[in-house]
Protein backbone atom coordinates (compact mmCIF):
# COMPACT_ATOMS: atom_id res chain seq x y z
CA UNK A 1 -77.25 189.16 90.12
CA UNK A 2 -80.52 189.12 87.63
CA UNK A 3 -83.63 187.98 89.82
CA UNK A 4 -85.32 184.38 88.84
CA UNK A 5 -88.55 184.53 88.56
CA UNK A 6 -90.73 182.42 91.07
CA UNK A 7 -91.45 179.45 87.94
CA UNK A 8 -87.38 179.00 87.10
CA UNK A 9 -85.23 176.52 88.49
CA UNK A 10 -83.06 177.52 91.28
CA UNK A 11 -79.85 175.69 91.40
CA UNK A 12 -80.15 176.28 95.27
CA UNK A 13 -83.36 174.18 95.27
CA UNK A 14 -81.74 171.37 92.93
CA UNK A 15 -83.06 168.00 93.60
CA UNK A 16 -79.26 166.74 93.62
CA UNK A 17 -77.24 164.54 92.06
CA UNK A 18 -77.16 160.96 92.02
CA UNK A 19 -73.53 161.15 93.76
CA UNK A 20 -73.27 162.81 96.53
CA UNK A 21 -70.52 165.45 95.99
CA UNK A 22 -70.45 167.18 99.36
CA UNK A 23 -67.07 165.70 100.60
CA UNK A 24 -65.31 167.25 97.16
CA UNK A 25 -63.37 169.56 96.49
CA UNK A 26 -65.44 172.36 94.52
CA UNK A 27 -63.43 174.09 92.12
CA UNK A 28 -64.73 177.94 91.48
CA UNK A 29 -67.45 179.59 92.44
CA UNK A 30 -70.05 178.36 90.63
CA UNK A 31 -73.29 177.01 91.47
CA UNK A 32 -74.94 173.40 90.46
CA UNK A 33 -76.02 174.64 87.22
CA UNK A 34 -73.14 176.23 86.12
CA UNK A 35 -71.31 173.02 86.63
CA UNK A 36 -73.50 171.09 84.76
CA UNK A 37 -72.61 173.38 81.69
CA UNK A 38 -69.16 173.48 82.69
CA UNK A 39 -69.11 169.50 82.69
CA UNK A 40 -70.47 169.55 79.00
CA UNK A 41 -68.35 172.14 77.61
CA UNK A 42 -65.48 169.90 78.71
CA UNK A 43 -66.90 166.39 77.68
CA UNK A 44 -65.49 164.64 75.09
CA UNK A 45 -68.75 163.66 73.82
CA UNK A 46 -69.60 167.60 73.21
CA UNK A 47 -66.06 167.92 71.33
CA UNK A 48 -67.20 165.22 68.82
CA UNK A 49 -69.98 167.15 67.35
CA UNK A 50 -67.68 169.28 65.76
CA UNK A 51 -67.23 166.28 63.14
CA UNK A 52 -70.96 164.96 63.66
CA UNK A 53 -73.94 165.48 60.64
CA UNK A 54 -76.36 168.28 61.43
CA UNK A 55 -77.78 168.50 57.82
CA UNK A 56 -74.78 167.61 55.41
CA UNK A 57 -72.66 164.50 55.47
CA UNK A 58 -68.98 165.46 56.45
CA UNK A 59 -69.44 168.49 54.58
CA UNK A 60 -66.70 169.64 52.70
CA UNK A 61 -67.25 173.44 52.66
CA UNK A 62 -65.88 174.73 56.41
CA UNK A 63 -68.76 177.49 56.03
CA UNK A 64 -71.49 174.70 56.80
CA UNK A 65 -73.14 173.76 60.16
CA UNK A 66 -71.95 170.81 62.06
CA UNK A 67 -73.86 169.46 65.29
CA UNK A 68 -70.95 171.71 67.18
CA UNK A 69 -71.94 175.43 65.68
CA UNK A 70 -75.77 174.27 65.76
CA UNK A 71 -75.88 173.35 69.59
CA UNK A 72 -73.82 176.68 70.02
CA UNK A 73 -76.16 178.86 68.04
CA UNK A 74 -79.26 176.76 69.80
CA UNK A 75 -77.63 178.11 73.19
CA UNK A 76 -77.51 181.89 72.50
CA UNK A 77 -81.11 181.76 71.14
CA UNK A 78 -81.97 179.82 74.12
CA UNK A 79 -80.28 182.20 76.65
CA UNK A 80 -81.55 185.04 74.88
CA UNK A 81 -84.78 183.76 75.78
CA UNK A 82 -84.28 182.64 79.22
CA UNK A 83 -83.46 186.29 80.03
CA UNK A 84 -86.12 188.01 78.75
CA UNK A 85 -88.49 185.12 80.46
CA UNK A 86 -86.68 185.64 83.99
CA UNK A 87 -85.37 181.73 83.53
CA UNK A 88 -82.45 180.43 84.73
CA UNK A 89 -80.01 180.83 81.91
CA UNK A 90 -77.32 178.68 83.13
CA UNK A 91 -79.47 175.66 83.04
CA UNK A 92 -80.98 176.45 79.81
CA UNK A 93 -77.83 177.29 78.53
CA UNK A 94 -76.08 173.52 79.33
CA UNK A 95 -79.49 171.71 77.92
CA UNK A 96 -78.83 173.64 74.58
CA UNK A 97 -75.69 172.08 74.51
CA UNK A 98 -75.93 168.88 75.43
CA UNK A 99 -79.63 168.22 73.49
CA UNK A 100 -77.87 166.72 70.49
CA UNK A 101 -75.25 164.61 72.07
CA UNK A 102 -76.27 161.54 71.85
CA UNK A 103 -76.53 161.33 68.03
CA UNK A 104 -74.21 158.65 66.09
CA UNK A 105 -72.53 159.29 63.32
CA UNK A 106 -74.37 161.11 60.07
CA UNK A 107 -77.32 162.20 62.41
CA UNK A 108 -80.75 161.11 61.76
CA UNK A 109 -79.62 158.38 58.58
CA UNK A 110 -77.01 156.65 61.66
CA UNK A 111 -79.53 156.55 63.55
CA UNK A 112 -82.03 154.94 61.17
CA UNK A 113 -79.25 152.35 60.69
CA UNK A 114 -78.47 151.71 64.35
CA UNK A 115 -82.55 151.16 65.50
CA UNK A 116 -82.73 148.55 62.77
CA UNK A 117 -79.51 147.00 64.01
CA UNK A 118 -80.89 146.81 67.43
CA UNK A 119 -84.37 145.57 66.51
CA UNK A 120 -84.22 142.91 68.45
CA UNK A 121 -82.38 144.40 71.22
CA UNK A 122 -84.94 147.52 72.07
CA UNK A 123 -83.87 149.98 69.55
CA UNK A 124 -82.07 153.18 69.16
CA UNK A 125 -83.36 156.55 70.00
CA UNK A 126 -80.83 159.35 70.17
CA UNK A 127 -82.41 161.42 72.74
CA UNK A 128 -82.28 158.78 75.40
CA UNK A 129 -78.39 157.50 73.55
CA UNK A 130 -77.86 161.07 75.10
CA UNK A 131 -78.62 159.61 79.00
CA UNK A 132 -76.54 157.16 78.49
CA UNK A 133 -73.64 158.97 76.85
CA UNK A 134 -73.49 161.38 80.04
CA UNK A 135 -74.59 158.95 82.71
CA UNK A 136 -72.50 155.87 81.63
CA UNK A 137 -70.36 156.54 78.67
CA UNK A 138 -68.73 159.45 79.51
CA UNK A 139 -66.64 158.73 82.79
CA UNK A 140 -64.09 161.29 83.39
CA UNK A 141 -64.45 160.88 87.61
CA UNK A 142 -62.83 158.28 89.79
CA UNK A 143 -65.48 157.53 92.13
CA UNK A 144 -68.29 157.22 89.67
CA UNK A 145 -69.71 156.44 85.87
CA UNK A 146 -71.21 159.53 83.67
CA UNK A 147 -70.80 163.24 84.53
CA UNK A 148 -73.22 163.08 87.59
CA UNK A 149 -75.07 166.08 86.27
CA UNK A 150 -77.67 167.68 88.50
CA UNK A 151 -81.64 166.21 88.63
CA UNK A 152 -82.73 169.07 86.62
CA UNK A 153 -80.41 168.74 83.91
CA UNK A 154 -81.72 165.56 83.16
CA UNK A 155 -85.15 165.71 83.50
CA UNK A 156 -84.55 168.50 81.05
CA UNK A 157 -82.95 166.26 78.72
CA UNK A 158 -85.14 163.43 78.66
CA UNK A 159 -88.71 164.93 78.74
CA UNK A 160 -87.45 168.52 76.74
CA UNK A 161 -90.20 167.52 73.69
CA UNK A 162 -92.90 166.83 76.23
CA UNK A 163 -93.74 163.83 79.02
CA UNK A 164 -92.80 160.15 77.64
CA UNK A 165 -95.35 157.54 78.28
CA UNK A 166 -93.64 154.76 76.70
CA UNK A 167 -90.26 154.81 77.46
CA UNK A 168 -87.55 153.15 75.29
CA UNK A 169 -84.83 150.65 77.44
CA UNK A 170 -82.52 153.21 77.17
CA UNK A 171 -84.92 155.89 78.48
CA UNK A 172 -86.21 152.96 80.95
CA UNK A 173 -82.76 152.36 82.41
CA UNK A 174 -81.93 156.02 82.74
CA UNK A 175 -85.55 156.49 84.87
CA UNK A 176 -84.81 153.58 86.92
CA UNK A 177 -81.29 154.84 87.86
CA UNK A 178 -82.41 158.21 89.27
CA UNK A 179 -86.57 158.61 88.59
CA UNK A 180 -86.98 161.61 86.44
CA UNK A 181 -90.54 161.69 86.53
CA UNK A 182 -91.11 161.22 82.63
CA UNK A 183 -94.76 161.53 82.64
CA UNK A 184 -94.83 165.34 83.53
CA UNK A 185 -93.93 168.28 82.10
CA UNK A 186 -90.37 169.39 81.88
CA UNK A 187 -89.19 172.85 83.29
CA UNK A 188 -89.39 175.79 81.32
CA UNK A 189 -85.55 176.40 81.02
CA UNK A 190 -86.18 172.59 79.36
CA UNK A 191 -88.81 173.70 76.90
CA UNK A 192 -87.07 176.72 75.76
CA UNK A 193 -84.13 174.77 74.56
CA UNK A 194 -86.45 171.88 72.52
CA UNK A 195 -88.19 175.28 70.82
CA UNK A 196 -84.64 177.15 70.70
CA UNK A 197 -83.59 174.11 68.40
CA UNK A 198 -86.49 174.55 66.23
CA UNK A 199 -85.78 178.06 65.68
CA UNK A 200 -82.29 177.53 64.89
CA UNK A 201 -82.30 175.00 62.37
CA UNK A 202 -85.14 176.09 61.06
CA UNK A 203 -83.59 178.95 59.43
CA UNK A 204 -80.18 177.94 59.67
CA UNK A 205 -80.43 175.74 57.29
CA UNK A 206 -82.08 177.86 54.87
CA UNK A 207 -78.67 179.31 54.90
CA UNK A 208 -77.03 176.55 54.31
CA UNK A 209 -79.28 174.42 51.87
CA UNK A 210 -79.00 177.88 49.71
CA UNK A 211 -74.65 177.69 50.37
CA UNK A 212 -75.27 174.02 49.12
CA UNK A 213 -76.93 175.16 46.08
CA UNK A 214 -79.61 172.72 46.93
CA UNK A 215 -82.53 175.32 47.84
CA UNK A 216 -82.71 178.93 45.46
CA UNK A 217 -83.76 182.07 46.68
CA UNK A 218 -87.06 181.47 44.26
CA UNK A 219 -87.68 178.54 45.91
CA UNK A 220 -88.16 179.60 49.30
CA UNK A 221 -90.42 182.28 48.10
CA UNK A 222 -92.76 179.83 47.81
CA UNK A 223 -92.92 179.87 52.27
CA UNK A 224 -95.21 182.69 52.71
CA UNK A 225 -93.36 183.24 55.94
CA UNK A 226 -89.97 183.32 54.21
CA UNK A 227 -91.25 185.89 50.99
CA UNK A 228 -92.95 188.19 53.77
CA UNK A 229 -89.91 188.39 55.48
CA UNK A 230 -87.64 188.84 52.48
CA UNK A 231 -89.74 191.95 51.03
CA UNK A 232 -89.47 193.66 54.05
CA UNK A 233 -86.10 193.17 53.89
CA UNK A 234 -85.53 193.84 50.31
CA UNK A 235 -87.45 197.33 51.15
CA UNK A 236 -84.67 198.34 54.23
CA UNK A 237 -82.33 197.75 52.09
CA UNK A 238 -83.15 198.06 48.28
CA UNK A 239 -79.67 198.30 47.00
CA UNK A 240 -77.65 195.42 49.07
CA UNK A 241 -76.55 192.19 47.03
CA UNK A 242 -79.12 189.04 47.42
CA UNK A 243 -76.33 187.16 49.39
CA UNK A 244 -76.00 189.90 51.99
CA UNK A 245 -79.72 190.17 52.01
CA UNK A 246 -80.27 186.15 52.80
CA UNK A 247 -78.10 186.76 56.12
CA UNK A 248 -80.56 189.93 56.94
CA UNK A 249 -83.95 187.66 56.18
CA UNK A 250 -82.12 185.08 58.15
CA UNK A 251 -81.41 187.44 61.35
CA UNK A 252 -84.70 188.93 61.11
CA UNK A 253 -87.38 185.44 61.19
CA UNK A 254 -84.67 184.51 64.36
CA UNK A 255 -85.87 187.54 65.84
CA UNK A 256 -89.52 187.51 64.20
CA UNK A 257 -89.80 183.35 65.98
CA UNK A 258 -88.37 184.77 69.78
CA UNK A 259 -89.88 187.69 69.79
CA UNK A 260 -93.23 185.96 69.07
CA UNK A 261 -92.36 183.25 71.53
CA UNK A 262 -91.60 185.14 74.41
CA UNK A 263 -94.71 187.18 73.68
CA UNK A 264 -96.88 184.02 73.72
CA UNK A 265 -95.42 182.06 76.43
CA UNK A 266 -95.68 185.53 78.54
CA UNK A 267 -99.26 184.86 78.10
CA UNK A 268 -99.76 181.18 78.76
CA UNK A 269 -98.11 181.69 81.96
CA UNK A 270 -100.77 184.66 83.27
CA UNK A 271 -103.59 182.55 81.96
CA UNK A 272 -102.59 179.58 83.43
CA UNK A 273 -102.16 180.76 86.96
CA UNK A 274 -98.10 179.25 87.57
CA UNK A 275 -96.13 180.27 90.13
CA UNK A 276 -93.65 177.78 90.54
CA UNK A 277 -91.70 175.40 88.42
CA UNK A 278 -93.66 172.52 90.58
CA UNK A 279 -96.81 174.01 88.79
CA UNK A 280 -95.16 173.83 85.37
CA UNK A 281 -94.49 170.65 85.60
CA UNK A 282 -98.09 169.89 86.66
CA UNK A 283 -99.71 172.50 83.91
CA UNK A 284 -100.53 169.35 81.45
CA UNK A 285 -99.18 171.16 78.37
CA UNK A 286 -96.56 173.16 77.12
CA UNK A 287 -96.43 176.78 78.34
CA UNK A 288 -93.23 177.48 75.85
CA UNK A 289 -94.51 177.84 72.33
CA UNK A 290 -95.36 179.87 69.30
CA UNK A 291 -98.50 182.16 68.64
CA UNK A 292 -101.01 179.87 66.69
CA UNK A 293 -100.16 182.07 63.55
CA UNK A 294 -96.84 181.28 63.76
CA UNK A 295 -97.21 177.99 64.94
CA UNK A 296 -99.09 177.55 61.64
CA UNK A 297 -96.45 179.25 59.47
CA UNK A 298 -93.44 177.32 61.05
CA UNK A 299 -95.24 174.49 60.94
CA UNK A 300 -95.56 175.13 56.75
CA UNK A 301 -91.68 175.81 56.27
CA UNK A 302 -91.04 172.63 58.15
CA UNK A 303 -92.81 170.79 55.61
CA UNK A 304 -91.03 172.97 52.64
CA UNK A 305 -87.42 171.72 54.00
CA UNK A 306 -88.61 168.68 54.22
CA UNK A 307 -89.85 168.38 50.82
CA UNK A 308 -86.89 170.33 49.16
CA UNK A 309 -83.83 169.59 51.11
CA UNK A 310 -84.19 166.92 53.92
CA UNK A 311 -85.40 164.98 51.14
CA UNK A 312 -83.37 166.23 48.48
CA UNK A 313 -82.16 163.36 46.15
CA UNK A 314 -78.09 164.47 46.78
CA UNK A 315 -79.46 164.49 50.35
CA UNK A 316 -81.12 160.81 49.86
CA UNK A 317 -77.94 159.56 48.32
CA UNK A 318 -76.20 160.78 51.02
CA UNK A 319 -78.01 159.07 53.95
CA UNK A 320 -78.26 155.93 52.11
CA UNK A 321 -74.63 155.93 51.74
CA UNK A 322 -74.65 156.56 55.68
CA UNK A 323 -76.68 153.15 56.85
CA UNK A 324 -74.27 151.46 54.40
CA UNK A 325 -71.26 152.65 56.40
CA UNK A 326 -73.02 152.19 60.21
CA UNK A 327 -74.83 148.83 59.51
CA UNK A 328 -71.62 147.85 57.78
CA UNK A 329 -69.64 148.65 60.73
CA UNK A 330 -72.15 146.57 62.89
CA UNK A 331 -71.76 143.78 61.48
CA UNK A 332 -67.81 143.89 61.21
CA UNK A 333 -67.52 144.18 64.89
CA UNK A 334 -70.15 141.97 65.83
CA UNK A 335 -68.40 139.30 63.68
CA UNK A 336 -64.62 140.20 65.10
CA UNK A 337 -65.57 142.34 67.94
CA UNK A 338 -61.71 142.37 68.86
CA UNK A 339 -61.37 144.19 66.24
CA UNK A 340 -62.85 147.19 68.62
CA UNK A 341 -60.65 149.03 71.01
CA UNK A 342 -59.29 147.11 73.75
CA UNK A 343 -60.97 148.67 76.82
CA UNK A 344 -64.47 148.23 74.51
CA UNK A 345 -63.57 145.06 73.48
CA UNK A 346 -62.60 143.94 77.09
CA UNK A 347 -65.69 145.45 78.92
CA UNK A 348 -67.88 143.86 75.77
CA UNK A 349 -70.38 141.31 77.58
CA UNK A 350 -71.32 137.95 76.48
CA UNK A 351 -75.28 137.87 76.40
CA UNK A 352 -77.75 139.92 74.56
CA UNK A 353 -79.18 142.16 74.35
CA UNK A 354 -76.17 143.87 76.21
CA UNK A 355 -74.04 143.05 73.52
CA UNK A 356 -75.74 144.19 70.74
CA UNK A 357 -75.85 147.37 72.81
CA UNK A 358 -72.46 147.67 73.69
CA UNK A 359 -71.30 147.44 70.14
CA UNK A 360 -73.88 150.63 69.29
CA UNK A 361 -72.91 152.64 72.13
CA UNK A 362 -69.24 152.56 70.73
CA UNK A 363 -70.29 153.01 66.85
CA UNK A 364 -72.93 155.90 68.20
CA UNK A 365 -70.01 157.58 69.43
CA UNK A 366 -67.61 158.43 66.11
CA UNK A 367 -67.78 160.94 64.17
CA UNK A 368 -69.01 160.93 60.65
CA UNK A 369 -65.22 161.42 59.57
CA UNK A 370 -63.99 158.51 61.97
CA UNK A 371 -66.72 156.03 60.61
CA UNK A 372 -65.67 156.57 57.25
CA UNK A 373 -62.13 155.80 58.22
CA UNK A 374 -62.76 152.79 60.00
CA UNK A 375 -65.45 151.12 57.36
CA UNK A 376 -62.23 151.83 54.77
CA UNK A 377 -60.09 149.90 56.74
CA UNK A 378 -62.93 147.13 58.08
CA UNK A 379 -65.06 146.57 55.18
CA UNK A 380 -63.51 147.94 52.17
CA UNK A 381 -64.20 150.92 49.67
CA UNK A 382 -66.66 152.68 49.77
CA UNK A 383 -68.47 155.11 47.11
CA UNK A 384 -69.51 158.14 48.45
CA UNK A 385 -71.94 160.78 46.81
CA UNK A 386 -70.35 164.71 46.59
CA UNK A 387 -70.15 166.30 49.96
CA UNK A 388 -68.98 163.62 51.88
């Protein structure tokens, strides 16, 4: 077994659980972060992102990312890291997966449409939606709600982008059910996964704004970043076709990003003197990141997707047809909420802003294909821009 080293979380040091699980029976040998992964892998809230938005609507095309292939591909980059850092790669592995859980329907455009639903009932933020997916929502025990996952796990989750000062109720709620100390730093295992997602989608969707026929190959020579890396490409291999040679550009800035962030955080940890993950948390900044070059450069080709395909006008069409469906929902079950399943309907309480809450949790849950469905049959027809 791989030595941690003395900054990682060890899953025989966990903080615990909120339930005590001493008295059950333990299936496998597998220690308290391994379960935690386990318990994701076989939530029904991580089989729904197979259907869920990560840059397209419902995509047509099978060859496109959903929120399912991205967490996957966040989770090898993430382990990948972990290893070569001397991190626990269970833990980092399970925070991959579960980081993007709590998004509704149609990612960040449902979730635009659900925080102005809930305006006056506190909001909707999607990483603390994914608290309260696995420590309410998703209740697969007997003895207790959520999936009980260890301390670490969700500190990880909640405070992965770096301590929250202002929680939101969501956030608030989770805290006060088991204190996660969200005004320090998250582990390290924790702030690899929030950078592994960065390095994922940032070139993954490259790929796929390019399969969409949204971005050209032109286009993103305007990233200095991106044409570096394509030329040296293009001189490996002078004679391959420009569709095999986006997959090698593609492969090689994944590698270019970790191999620059292992390198870096290598060297915030000697300079800052940590030794355990108690000092990490105490360090008062991140010690996972990119070189300040890089940092720079990444930095520019988040503003280039932004501008050229986040932004997109197919893309805006898209998203606005997205709040239509969600806030249309809303309001169809908030007028007839019997028209929502009967254990939702029957565990629906009377006063806000629980209500109003209740009725999000249970739209925040479909997936983009099941909303659809369901506005059809609630609302009425719907026109929806190509892709959907």
């Amino acid at each position: 077994m791989r030595a941690l080293a003395t900054w990682a979380c060890d899953p025989a040091r966990s903080r615990g659980r909120l339930h005590d699980e001493s008295a059950r029976e333990l299936r496998g040998p597998r220690d308290t972060f391994q379960r935690d992964r386990d318990r994701i892998i076989h939530s029904i809230a991580f089989r729904r992102l197979r259907h869920k938005t990560q840059v397209f609507v419902a995509p047509d095309g099978d060859h496109f990312r959903v929120r399912l292939t991205h967490s996957l591909e966040v989770a090898q980059i993430g382990r990948t890291i972990a290893r070569a850092l001397g991190l626990n790669e269970d833990l980092t592995e399970a925070l991959c997966l579960a980081h993007d859980i709590g998004h509704p329907p149609f990612g960040h455009a449902g979730e635009e449409a659900l925080r102005e639903m809930l305006v006056d009932a506190g909001g909707f933020d999607h990483n603390a939606h994914t608290l309260r997916t696995l420590m309410r929502i998703e209740c697969p025990y007997p003895r207790w709600d959520g999936l009980n996952l260890s301390w670490e796990m969700l500190e990880g989750l909640a405070k992965h982008n770096g301590p929250i000062e202002n929680p939101s109720w969501a956030m608030a709620e989770a805290n006060e059910t088991f204190p996660l100390d969200l005004t320090s730093w998250a582990s390290l295992e924790a702030q690899v996964a929030a950078v592994a997602d960065d390095i994922a989608y940032d070139n993954h969707d490259i790929d796929d704004g390019i399969r969409a026929g949204l971005l050209s190959v032109d286009q993103i020579m305007e990233v200095p970043l991106v044409a570096r890396g394509w030329t040296a490409a293009r001189t490996r291999y002078p004679e391959i076709s420009e569709a095999r040679l986006l997959s090698e550009l593609i492969r090689s800035q994944i590698g270019l990003m970790v191999n620059d962030l292992i390198a870096e955080t290598r060297a915030r940890l000697r300079s800052s003197g940590v030794e355990t993950v108690e000092d990490v948390r105490a360090a008062g900044r991140a010690l996972v990141g990119f070189s300040r070059a890089l940092q720079a450069e990444e930095r520019e080709l988040k503003q280039f997707m932004y501008a050229n395909l986040y932004y997109h006008e197919r893309q805006l069409a898209a998203a606005d047809a997205a709040r239509h469906v969600v806030t249309g929902l809303f309001a169809a079950y908030r007028d007839a909420p019997e028209r929502m399943p009967p254990g939702w309907f029957a565990a629906l309480p009377e006063s806000e802003p629980a209500h109003s809450r209740h009725i999000a949790d249970f739209i925040a849950g479909m997936t983009d294909r099941f909303a659809i469905s369901r506005y059809r049959e609630l609302v009425g027809p719907i026109d929806l821009p190509e892709g959907f």
